[in-house]
Protein backbone atom coordinates (compact mmCIF):
# COMPACT_ATOMS: atom_id res chain seq x y z
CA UNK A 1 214.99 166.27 54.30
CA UNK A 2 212.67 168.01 57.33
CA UNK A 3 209.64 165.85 58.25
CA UNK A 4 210.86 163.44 55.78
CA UNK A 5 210.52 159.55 57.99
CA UNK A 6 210.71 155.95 55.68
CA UNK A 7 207.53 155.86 58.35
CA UNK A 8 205.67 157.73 55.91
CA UNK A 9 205.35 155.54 53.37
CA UNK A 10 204.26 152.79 55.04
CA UNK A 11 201.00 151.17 55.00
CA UNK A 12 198.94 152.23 57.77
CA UNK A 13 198.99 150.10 60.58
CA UNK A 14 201.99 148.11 59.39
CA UNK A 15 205.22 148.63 61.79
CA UNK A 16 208.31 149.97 60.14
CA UNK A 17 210.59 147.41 61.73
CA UNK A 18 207.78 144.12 61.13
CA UNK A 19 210.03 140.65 60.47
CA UNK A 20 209.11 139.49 56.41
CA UNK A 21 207.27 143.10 55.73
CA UNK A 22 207.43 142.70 51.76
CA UNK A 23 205.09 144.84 49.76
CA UNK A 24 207.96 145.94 47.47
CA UNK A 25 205.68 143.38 44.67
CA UNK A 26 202.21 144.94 44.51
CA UNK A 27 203.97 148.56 44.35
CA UNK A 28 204.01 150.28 41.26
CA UNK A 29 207.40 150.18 39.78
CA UNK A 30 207.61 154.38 40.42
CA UNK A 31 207.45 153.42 44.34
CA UNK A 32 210.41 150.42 43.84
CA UNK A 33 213.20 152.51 42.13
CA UNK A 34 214.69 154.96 42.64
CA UNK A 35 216.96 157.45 40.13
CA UNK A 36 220.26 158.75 41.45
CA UNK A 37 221.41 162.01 38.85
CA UNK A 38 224.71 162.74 38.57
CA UNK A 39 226.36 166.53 38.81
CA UNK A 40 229.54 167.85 38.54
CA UNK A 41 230.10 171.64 38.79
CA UNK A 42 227.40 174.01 38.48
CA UNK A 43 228.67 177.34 37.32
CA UNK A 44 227.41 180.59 37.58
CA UNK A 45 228.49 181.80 33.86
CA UNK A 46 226.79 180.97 30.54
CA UNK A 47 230.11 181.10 28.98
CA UNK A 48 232.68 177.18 28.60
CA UNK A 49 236.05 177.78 30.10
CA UNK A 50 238.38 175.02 29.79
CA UNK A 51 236.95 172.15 31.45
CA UNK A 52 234.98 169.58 29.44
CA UNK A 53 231.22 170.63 29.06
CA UNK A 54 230.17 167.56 30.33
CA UNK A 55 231.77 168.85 33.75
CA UNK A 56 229.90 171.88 33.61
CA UNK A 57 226.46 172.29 34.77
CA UNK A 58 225.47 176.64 34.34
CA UNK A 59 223.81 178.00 37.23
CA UNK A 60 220.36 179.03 35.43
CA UNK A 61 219.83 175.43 33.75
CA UNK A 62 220.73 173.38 37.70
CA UNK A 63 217.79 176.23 39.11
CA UNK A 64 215.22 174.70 36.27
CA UNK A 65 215.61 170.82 37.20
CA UNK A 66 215.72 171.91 41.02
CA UNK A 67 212.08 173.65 39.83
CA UNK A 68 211.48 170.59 37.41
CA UNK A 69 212.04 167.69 40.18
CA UNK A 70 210.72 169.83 43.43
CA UNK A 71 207.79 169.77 41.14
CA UNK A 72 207.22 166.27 40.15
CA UNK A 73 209.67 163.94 42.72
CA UNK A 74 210.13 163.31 46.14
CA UNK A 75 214.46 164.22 46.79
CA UNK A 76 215.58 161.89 49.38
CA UNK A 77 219.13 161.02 50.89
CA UNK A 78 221.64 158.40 49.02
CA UNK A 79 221.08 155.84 51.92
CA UNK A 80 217.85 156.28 52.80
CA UNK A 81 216.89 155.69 49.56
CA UNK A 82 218.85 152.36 49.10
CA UNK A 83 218.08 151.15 52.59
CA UNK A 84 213.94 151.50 51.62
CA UNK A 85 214.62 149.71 48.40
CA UNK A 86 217.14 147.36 50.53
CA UNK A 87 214.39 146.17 52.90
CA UNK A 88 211.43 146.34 50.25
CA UNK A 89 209.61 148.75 51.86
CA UNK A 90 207.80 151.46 50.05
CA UNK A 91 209.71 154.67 48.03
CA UNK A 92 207.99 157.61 48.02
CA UNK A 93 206.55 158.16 44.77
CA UNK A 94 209.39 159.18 41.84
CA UNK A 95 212.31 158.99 44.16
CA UNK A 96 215.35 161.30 43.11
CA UNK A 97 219.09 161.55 44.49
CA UNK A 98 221.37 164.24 43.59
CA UNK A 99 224.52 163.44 43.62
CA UNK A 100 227.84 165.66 42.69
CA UNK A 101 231.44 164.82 42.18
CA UNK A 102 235.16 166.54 42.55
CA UNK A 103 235.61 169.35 44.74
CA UNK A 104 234.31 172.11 43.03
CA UNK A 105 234.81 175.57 44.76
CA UNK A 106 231.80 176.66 43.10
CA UNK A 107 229.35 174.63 44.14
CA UNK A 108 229.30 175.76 48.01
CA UNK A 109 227.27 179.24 45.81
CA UNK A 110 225.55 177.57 43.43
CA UNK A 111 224.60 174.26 44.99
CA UNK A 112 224.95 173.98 48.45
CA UNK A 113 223.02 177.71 48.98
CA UNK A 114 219.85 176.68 47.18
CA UNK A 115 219.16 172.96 48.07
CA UNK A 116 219.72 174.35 51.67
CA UNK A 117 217.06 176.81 51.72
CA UNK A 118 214.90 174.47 50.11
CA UNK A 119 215.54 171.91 52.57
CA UNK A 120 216.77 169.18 49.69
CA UNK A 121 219.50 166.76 50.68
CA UNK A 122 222.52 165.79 48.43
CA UNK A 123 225.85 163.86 48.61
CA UNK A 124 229.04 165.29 47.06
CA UNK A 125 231.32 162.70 46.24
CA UNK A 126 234.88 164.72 47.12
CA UNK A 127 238.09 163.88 46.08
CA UNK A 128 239.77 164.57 48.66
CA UNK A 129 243.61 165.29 47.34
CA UNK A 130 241.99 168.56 45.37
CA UNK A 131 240.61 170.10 49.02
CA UNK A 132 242.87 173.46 50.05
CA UNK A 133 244.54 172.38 46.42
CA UNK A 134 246.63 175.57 44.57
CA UNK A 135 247.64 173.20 42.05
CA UNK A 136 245.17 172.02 39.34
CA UNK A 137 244.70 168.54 39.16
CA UNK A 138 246.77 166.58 36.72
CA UNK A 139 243.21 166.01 34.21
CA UNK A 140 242.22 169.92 34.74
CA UNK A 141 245.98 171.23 33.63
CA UNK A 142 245.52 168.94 30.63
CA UNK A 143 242.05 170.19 29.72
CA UNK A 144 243.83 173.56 30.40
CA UNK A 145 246.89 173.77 28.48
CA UNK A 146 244.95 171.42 25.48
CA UNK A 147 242.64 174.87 25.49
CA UNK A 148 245.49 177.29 25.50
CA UNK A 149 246.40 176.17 22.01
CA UNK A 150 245.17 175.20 18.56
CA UNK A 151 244.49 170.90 17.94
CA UNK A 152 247.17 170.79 15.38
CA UNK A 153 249.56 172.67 17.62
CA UNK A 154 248.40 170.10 20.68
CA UNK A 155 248.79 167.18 18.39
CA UNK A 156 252.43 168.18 17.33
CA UNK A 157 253.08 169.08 21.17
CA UNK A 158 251.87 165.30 21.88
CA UNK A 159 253.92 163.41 19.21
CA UNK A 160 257.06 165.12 20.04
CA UNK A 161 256.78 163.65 23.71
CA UNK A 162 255.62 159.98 22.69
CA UNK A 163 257.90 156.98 22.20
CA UNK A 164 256.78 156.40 18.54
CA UNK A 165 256.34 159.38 16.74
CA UNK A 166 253.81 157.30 14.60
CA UNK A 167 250.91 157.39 17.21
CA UNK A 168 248.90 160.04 16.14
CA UNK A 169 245.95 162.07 18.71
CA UNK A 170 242.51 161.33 17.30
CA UNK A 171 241.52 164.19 15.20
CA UNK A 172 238.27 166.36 16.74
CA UNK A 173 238.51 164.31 20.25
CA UNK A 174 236.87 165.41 23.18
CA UNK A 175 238.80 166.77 26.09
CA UNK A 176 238.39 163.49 28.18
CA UNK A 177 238.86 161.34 25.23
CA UNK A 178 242.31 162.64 24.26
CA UNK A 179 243.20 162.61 27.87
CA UNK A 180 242.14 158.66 27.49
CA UNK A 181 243.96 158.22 24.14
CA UNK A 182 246.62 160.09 26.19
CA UNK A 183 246.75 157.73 28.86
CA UNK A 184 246.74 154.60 26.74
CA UNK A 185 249.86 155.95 24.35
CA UNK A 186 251.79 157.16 27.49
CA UNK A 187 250.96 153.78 29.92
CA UNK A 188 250.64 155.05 33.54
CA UNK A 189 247.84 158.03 34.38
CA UNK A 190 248.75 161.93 34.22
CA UNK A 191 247.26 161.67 38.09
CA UNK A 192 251.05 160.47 38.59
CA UNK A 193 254.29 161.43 39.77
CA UNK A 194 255.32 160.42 36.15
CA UNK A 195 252.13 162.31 34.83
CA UNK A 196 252.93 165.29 36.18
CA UNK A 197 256.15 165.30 34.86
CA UNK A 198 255.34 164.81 31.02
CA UNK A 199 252.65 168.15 31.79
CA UNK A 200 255.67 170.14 33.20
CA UNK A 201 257.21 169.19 29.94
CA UNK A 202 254.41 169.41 27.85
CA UNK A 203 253.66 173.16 29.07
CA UNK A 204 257.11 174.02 28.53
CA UNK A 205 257.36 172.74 25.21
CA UNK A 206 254.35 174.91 24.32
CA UNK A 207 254.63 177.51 25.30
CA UNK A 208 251.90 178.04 27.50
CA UNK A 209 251.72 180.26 30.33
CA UNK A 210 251.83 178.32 34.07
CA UNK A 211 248.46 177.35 35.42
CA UNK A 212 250.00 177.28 38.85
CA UNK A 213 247.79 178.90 41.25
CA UNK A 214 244.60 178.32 39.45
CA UNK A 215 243.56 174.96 41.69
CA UNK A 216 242.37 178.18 44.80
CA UNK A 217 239.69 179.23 42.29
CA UNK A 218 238.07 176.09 41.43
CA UNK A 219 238.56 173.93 44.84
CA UNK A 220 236.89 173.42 48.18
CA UNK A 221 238.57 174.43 51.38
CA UNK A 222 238.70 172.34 54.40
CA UNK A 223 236.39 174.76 55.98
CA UNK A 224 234.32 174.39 53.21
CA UNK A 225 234.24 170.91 53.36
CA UNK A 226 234.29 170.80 57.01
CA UNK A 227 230.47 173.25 57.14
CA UNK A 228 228.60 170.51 54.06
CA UNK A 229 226.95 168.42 56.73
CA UNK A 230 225.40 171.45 58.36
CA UNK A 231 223.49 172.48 54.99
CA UNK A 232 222.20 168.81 54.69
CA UNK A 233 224.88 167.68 52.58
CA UNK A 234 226.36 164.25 53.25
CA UNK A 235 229.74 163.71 51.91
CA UNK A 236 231.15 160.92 50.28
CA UNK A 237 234.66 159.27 49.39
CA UNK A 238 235.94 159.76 45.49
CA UNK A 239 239.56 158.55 46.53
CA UNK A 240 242.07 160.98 47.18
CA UNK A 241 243.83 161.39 43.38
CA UNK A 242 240.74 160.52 41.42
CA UNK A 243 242.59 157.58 39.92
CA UNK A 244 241.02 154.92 37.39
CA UNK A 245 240.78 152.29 40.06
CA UNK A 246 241.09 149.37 38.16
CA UNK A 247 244.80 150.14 37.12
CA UNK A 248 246.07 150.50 40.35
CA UNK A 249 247.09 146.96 42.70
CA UNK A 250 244.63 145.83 45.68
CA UNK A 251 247.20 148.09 47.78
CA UNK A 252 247.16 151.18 45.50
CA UNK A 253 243.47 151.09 45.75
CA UNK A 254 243.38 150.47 49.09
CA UNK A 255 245.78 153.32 49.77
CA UNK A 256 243.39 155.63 47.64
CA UNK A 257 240.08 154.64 49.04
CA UNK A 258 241.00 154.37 52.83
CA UNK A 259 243.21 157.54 53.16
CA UNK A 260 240.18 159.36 51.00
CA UNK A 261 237.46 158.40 53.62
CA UNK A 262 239.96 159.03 56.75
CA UNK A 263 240.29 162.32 55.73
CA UNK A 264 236.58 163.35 54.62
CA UNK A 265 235.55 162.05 58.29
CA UNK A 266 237.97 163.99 59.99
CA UNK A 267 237.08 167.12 58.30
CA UNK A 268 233.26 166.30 58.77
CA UNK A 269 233.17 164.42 62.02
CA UNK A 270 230.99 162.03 59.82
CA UNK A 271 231.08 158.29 58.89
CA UNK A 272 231.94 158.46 55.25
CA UNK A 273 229.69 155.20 53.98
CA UNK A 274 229.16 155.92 50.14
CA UNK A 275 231.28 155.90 47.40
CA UNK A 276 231.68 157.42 43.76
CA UNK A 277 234.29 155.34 41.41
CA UNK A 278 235.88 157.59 39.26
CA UNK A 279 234.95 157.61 36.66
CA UNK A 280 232.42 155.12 36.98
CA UNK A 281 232.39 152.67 34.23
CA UNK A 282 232.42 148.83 34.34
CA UNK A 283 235.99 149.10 33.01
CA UNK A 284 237.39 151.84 35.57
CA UNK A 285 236.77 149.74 38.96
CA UNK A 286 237.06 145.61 39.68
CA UNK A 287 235.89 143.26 41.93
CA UNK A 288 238.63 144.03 44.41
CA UNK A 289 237.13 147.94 44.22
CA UNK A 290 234.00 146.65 45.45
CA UNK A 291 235.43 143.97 48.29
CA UNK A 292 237.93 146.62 49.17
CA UNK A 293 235.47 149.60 49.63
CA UNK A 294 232.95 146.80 51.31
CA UNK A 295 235.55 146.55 53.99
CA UNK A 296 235.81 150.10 54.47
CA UNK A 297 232.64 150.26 55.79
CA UNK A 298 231.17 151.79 52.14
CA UNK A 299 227.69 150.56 52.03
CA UNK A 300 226.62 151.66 48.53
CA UNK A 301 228.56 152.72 45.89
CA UNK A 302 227.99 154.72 42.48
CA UNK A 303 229.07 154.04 39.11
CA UNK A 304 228.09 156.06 35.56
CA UNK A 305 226.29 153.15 34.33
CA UNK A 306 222.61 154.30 33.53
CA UNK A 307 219.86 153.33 34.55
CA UNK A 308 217.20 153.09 37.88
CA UNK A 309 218.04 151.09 40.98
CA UNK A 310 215.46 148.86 42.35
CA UNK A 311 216.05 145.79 44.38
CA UNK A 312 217.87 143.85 42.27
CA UNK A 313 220.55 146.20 41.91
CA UNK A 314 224.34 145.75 43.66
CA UNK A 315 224.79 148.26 46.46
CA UNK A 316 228.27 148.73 45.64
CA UNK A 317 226.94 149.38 41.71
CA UNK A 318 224.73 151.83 41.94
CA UNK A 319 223.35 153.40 38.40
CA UNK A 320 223.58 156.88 37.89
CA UNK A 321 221.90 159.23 35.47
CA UNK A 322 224.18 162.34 33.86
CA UNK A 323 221.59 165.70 33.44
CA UNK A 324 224.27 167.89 32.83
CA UNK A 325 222.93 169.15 29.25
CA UNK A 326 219.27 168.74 29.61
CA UNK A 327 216.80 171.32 30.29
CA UNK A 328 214.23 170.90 33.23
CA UNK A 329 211.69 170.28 30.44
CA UNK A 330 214.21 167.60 28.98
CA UNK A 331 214.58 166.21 32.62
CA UNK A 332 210.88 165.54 33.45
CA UNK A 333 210.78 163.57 29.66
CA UNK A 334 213.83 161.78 30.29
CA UNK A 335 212.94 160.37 33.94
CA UNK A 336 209.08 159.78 33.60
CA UNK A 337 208.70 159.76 29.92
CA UNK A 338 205.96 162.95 29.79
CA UNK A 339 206.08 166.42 30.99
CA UNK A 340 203.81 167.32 33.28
């Protein structure tokens, strides 16, 4: 953010840098927290295509909490927020993050353009298997080929696949909760080789026409990846597959976390030091997530867990809020309680 120092919001005559400099106690609570919001893809129609609405952010509703929040918070950098709160030195007042996750072709138009003129910073957490991807992945074929066809015809689809014919799809799921129901009934993740197998069959067996291709349209290039840090943007690891962490072996989420952040660096010539979980709940990462992405170099971390993050929050467990649906209005009320 331009002109934007930690200097600034320190007490006059008090050095940035002073050994036991503590004021973080007689601050109101508004200058010791700080609210990260959570994104996903902003798009630039009205209209729900086949991803899961809670992915999908429209373009009009993102420009009215960029107007809401320029108007009533201060929009600092992932880090630099943490690392005030870290050393207990003073927030500016409200402090906001944006954050956004995947890989979303999109967003370079709809994001990236805007907070860039305005001079806001940003991290996208970026999984990094879905850059130059022509294939969707593994979750997005599901949510398409589960919209191609009618939930009776889906559920039939299903139960002809499964071991026991018994286990029957939850009737008027979401697309994510099916997927998880999915999951469950099937026992490994359709981010899989196995995974992507039981789609090929799945498609086959109904009928629906190949989404091969469509993964151009909706992901970032490597140039596009490669130009984020010179609109302000600071990218973060999101593993390479988006796999539920906690089901994979310290090695598998090694493997994921490691090879994620070599290759976001290389593209970026950047240190990648923050970290999305995907998913994000307590249940979807472990203990060896955290030590794992601790010895990566990560130095904070975000989950979906909501809430503010002050300085008793874990670095590595960052709390996130999801503004997808709300409208700027909505988004003053829900993070200071009034609109003003």
């Amino acid at each position: 953010m331009p002109g934007y120092s930690p200097a600034d919001h320190v007490p006059r005559g008090q050095a940035v840098d002073a050994p036991g400099f503590d004021i973080s106690h007689s601050l109101p609570q508004q200058e010791r927290e700080f609210v990260v919001l959570m994104y996903h893809r902003v798009t630039k129609s009205e209209m729900p295509d086949f991803l899961p609405s809670v992915l999908n952010c429209p373009a009009s509703r993102f420009r009215e909490h960029l107007a809401a929040l320029k108007r009533h918070c201060s929009i600092v950098p992932l880090e630099e927020a943490w690392n005030l709160v870290r050393d207990r030195r003073r927030l500016p007042p409200k402090t906001v993050v944006l954050t956004f996750d995947d890989c979303w072709y999109e967003n370079m138009k709809t994001v990236v353009e805007p907070l860039a003129d305005a001079a806001i910073p940003a991290t996208f957490f970026i999984s990094a298997g879905d850059i130059d991807g022509e294939e969707l992945h593994p979750n997005h074929r599901f949510y398409y080929l589960a919209s191609q066809v009618g939930a009776e015809q889906l559920a039939r689809g299903l139960q002809s696949l499964l071991s026991s014919p018994s286990m029957v799809p939850p009737a008027e799921a979401s697309p994510g909760n099916l997927r998880q129901w999915l999951e469950s009934a099937l026992g490994y993740a359709l981010a899989s080789e196995s995974g992507s197998v039981f789609l090929d069959t799945l498609e086959k067996g109904l009928g629906v026409a190949s989404s091969g291709g469509m993964g151009k349209t909706l992901y970032m290039t490597s140039d596009q990846v490669r130009s984020l840090p010179t609109y302000g943007i600071q990218v973060g690891n999101h593993t390479v597959n988006h796999r539920q962490l906690s089901t994979l072996g310290e090695a598998g989420q090694r493997a994921e976390l490691a090879e994620a952040q070599r290759i976001l660096s290389a593209l970026t010539g950047k240190p990648v030091t923050t970290l999305a979980y995907p998913y994000g709940r307590p249940e979807d990462f472990n203990d060896i997530s955290v030590k794992i992405a601790g010895e990566l170099g990560h130095r904070c971390a975000c989950t979906v867990i909501q809430g503010s993050n002050g300085g008793d929050t874990d670095p590595m467990r960052l709390r996130r809020i999801g503004v997808t649906r709300l409208s700027g209005q909505e988004l003053t009320i829900r993070l200071f309680g009034a609109a003003s």
